[in-house]
PDB file of N, CA and C in Angstrom:
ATOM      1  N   UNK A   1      54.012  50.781 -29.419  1.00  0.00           N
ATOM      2  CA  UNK A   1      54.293  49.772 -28.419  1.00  0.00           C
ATOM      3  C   UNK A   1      52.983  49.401 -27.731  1.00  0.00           C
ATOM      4  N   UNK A   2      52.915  47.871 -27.604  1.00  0.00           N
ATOM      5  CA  UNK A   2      51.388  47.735 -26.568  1.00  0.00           C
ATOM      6  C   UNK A   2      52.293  46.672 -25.385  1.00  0.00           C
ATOM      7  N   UNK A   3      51.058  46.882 -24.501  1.00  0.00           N
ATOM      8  CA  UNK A   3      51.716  46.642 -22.879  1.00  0.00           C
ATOM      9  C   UNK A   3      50.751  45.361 -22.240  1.00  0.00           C
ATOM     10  N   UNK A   4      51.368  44.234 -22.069  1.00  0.00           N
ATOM     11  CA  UNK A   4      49.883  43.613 -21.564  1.00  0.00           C
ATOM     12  C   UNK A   4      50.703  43.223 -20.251  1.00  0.00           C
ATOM     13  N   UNK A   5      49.583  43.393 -19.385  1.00  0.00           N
ATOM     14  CA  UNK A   5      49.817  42.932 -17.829  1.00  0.00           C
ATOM     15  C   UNK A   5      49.292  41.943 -17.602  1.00  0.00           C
ATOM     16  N   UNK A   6      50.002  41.188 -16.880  1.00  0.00           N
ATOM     17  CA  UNK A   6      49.322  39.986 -16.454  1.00  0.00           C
ATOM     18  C   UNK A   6      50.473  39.523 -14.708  1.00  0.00           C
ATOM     19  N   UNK A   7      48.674  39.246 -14.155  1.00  0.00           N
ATOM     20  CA  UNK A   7      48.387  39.837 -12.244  1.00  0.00           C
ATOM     21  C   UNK A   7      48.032  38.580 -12.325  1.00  0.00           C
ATOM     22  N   UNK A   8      48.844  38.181 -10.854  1.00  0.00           N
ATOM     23  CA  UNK A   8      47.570  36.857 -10.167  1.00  0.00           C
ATOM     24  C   UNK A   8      49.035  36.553  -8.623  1.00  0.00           C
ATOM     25  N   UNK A   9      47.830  35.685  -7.927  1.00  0.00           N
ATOM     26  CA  UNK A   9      48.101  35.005  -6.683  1.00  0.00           C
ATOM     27  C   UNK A   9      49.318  33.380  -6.999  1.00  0.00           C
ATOM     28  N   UNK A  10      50.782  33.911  -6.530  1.00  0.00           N
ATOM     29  CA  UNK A  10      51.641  32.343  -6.405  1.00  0.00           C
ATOM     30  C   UNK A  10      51.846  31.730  -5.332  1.00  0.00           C
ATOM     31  N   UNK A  11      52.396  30.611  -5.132  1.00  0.00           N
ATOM     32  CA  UNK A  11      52.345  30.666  -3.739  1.00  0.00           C
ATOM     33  C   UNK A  11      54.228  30.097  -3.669  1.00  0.00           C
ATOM     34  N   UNK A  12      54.633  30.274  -4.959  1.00  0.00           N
ATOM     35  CA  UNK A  12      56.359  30.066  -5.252  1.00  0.00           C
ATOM     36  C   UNK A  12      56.928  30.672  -5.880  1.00  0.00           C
ATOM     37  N   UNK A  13      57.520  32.226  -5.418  1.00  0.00           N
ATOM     38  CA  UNK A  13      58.296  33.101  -6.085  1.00  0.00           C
ATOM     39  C   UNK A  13      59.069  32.063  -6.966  1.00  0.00           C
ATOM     40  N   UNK A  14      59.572  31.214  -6.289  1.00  0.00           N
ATOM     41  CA  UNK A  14      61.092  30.405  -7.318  1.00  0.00           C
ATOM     42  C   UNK A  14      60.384  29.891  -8.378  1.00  0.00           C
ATOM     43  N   UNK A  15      58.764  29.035  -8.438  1.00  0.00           N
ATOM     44  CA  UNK A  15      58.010  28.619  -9.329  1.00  0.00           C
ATOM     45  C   UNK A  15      58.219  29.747 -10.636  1.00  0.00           C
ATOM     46  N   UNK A  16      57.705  30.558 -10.555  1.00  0.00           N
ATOM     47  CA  UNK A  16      57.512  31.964 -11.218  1.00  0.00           C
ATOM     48  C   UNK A  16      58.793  32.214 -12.071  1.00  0.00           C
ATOM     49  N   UNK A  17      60.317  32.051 -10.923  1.00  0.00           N
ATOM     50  CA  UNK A  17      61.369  32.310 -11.816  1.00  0.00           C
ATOM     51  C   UNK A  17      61.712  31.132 -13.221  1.00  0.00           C
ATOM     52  N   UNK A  18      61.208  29.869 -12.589  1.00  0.00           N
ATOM     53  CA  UNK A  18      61.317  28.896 -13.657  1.00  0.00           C
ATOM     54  C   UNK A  18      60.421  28.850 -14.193  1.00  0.00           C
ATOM     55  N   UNK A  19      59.455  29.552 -14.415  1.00  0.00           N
ATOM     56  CA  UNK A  19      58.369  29.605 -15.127  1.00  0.00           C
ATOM     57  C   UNK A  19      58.933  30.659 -16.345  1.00  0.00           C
ATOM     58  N   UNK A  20      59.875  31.653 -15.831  1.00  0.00           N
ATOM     59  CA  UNK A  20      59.657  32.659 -16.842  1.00  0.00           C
ATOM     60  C   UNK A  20      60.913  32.242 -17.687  1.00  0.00           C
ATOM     61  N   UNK A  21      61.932  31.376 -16.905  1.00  0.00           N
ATOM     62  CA  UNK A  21      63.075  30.525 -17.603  1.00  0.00           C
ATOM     63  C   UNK A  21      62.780  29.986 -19.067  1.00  0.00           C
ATOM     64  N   UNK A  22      61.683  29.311 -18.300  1.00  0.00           N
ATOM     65  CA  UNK A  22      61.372  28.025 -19.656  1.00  0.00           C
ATOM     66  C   UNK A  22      60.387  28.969 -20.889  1.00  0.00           C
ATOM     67  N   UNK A  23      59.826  29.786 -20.167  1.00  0.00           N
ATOM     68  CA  UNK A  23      59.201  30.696 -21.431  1.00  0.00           C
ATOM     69  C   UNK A  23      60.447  31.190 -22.242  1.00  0.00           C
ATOM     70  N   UNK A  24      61.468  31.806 -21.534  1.00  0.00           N
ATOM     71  CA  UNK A  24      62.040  32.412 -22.718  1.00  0.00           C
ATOM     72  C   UNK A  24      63.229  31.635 -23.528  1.00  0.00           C
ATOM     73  N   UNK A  25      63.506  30.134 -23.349  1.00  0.00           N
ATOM     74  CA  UNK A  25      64.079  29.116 -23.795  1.00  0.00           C
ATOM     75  C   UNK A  25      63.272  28.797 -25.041  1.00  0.00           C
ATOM     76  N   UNK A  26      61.464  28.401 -24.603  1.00  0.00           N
ATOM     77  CA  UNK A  26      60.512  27.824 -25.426  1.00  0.00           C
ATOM     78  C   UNK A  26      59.791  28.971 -26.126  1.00  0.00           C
ATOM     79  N   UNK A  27      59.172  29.692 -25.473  1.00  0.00           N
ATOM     80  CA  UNK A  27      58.814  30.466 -26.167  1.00  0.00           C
ATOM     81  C   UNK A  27      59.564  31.883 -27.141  1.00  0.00           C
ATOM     82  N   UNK A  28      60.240  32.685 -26.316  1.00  0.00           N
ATOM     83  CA  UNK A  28      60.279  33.797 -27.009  1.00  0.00           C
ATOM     84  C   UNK A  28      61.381  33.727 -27.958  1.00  0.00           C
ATOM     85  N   UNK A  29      62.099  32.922 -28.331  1.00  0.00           N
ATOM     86  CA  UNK A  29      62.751  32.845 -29.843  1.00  0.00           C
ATOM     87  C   UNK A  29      61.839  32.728 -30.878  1.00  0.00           C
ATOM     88  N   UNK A  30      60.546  32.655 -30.699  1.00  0.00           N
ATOM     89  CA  UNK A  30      59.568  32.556 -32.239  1.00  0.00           C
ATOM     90  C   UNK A  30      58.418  33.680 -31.719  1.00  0.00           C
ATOM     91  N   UNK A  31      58.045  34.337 -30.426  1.00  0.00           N
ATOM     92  CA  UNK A  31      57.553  35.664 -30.245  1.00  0.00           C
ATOM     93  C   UNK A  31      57.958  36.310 -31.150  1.00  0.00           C
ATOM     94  N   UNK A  32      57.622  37.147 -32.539  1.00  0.00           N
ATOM     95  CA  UNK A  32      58.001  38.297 -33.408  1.00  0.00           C
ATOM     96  C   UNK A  32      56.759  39.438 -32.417  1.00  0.00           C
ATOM     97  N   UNK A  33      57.987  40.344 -32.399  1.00  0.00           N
ATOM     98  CA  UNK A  33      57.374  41.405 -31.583  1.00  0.00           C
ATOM     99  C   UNK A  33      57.928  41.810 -30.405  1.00  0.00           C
ATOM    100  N   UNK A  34      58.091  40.450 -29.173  1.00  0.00           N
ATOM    101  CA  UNK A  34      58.088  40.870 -28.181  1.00  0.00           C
ATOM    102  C   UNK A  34      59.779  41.267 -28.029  1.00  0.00           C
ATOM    103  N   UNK A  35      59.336  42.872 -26.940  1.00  0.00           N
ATOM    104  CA  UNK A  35      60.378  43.906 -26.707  1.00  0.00           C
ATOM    105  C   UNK A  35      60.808  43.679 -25.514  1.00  0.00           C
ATOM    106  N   UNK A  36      60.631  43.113 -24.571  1.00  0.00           N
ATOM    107  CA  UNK A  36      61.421  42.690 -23.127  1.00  0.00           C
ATOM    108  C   UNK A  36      59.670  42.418 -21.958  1.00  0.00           C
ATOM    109  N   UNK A  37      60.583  42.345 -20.939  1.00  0.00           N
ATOM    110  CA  UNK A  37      59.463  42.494 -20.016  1.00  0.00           C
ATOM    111  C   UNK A  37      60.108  43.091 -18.178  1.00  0.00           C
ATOM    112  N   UNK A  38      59.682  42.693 -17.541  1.00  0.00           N
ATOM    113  CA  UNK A  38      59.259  43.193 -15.956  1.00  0.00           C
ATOM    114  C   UNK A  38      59.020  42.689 -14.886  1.00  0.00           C
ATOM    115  N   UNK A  39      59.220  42.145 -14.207  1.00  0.00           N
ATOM    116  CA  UNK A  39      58.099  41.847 -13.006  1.00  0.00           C
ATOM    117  C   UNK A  39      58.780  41.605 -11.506  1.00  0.00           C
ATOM    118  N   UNK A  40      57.941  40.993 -10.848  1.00  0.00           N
ATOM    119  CA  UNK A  40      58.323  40.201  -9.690  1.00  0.00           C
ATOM    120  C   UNK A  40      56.704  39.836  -8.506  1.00  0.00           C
ATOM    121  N   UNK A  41      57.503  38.973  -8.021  1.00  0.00           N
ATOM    122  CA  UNK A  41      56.173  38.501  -6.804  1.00  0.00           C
ATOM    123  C   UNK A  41      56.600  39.839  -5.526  1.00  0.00           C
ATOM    124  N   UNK A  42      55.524  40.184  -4.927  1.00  0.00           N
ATOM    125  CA  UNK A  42      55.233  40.965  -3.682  1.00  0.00           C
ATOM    126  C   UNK A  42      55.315  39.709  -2.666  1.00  0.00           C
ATOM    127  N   UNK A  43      55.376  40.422  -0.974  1.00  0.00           N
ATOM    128  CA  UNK A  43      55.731  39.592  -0.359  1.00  0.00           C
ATOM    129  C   UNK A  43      54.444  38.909   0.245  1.00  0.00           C
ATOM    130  N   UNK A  44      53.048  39.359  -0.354  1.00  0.00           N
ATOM    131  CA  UNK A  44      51.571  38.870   0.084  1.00  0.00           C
ATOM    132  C   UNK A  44      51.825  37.782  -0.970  1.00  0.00           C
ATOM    133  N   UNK A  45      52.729  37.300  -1.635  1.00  0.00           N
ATOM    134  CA  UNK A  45      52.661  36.278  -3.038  1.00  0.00           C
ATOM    135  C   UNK A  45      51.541  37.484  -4.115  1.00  0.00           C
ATOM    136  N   UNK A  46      51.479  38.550  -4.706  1.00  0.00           N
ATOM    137  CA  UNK A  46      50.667  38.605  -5.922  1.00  0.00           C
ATOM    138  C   UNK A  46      52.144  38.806  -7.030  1.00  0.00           C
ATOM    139  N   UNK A  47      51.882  38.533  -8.070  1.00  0.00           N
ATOM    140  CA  UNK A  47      52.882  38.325  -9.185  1.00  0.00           C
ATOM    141  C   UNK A  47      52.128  39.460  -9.838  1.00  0.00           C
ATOM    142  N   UNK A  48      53.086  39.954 -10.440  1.00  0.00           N
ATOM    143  CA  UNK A  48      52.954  41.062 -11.775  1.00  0.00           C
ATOM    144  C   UNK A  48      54.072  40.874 -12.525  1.00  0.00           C
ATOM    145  N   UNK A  49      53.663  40.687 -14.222  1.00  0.00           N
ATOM    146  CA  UNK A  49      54.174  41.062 -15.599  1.00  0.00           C
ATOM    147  C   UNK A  49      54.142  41.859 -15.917  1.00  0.00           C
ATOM    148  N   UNK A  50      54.419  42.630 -16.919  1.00  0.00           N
ATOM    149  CA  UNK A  50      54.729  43.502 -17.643  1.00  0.00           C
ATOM    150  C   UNK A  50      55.502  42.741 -19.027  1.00  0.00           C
ATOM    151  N   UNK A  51      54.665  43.028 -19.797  1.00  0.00           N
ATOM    152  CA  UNK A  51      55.616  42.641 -21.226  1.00  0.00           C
ATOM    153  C   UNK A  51      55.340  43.518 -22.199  1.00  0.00           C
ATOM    154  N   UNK A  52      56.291  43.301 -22.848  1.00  0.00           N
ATOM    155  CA  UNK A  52      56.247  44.527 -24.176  1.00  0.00           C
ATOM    156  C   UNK A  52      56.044  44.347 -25.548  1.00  0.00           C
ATOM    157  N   UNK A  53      55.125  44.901 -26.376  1.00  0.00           N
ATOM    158  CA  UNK A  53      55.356  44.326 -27.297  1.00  0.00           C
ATOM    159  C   UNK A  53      54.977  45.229 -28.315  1.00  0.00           C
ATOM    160  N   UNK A  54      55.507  45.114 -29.900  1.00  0.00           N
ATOM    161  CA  UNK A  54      55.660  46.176 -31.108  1.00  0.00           C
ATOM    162  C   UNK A  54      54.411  46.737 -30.987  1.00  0.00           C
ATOM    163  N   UNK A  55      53.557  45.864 -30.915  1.00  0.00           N
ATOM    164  CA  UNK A  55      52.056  46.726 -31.387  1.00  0.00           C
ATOM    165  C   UNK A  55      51.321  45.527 -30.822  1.00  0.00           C
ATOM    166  N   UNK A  56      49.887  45.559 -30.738  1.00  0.00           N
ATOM    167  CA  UNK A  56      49.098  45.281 -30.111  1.00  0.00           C
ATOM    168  C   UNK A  56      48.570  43.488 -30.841  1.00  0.00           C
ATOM    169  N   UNK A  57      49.060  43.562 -32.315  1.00  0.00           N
ATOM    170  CA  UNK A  57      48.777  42.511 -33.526  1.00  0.00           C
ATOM    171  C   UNK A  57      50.177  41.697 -32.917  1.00  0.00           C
ATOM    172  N   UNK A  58      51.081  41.954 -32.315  1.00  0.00           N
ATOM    173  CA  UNK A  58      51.997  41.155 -32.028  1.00  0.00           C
ATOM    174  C   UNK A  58      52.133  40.318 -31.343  1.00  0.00           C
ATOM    175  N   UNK A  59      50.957  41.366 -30.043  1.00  0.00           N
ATOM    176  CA  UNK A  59      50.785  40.460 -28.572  1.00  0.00           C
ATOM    177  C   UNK A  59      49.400  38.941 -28.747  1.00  0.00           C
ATOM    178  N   UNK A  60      48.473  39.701 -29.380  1.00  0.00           N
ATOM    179  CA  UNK A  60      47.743  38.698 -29.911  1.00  0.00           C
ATOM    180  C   UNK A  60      48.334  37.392 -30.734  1.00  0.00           C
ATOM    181  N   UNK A  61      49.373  37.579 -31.766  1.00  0.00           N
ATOM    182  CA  UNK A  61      49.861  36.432 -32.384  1.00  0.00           C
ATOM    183  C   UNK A  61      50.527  35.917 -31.779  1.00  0.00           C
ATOM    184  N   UNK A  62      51.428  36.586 -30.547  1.00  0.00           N
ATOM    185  CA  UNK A  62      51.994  35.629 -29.656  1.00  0.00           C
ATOM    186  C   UNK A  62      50.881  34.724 -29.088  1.00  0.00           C
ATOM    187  N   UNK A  63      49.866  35.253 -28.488  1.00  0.00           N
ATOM    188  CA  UNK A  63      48.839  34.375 -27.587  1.00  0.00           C
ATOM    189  C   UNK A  63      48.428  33.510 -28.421  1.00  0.00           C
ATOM    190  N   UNK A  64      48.405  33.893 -29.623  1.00  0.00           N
ATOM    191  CA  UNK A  64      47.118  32.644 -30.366  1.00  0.00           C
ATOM    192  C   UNK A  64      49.159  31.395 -30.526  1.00  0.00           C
ATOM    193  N   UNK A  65      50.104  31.552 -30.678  1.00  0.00           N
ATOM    194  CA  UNK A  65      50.769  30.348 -30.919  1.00  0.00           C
ATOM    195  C   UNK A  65      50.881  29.231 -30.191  1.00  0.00           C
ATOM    196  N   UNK A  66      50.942  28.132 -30.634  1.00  0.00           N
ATOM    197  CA  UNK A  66      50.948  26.706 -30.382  1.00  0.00           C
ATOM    198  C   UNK A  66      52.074  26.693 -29.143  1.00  0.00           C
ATOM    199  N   UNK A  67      52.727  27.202 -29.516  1.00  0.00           N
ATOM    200  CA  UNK A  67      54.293  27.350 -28.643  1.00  0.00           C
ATOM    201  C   UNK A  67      53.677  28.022 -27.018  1.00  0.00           C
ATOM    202  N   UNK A  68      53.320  29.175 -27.186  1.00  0.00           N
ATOM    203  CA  UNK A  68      52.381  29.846 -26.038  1.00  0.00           C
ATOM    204  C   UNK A  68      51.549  28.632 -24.798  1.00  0.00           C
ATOM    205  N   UNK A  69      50.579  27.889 -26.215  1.00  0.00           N
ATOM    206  CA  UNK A  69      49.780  27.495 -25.320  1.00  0.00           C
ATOM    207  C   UNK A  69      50.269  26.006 -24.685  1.00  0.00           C
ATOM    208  N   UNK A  70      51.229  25.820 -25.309  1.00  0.00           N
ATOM    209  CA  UNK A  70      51.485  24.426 -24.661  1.00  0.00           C
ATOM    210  C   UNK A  70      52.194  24.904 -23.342  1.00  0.00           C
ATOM    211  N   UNK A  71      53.373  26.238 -23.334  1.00  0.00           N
ATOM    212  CA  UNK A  71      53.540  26.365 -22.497  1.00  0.00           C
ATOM    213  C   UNK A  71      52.690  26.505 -21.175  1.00  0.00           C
ATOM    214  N   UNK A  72      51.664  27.405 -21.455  1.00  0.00           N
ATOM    215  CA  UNK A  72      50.447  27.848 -20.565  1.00  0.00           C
ATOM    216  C   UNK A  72      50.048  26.600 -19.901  1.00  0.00           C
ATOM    217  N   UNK A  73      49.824  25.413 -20.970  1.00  0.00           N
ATOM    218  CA  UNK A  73      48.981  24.146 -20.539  1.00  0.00           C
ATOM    219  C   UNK A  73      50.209  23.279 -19.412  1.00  0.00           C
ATOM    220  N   UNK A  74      51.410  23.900 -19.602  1.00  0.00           N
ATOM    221  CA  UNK A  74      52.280  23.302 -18.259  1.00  0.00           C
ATOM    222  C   UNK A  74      52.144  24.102 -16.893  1.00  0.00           C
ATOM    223  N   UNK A  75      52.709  25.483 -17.121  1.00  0.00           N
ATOM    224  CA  UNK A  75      53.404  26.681 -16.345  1.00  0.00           C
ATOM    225  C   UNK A  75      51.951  27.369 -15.919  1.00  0.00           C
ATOM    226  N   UNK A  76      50.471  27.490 -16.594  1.00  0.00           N
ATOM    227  CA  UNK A  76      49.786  28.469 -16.019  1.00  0.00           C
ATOM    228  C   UNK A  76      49.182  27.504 -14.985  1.00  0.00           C
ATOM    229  N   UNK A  77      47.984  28.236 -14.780  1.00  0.00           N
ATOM    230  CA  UNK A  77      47.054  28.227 -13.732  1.00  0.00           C
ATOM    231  C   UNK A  77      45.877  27.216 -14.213  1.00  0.00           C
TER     232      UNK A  77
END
């Protein structure tokens, strides 16, 4: 199993929840690998992930997909 975290500053818990909505609508039906995930915003706004995934070659092929980054190019930072 590999674990990637991913930390940062929101300033819309609710943003975050529809953020992770539309990932798993768009994205994670073609994620091979990924095993669930984790998180929530603190009340200073910092966000923490937790996601899971088979092995470490899984989490990478998720990142490198087209699907990933278009999402990113809406939902990230």
């Amino acid at each position: 199993m590999f674990v990637q975290i991913i930390q940062g500053a929101v300033s819309s818990p609710d943003a975050v929840r529809v953020a992770g909505e539309s990932w798993a609508a768009q994205v994670r039906p073609v994620a091979d690998g990924f095993l669930g995930s984790t998180g929530g915003v603190a009340a200073d706004g910092t966000a923490i992930l937790v996601a899971r995934f088979a092995d470490r070659a899984a989490a990478e092929a998720n990142n490198a997909r087209p699907e990933q980054t278009a999402w990113f190019e809406v939902h990230g930072a």
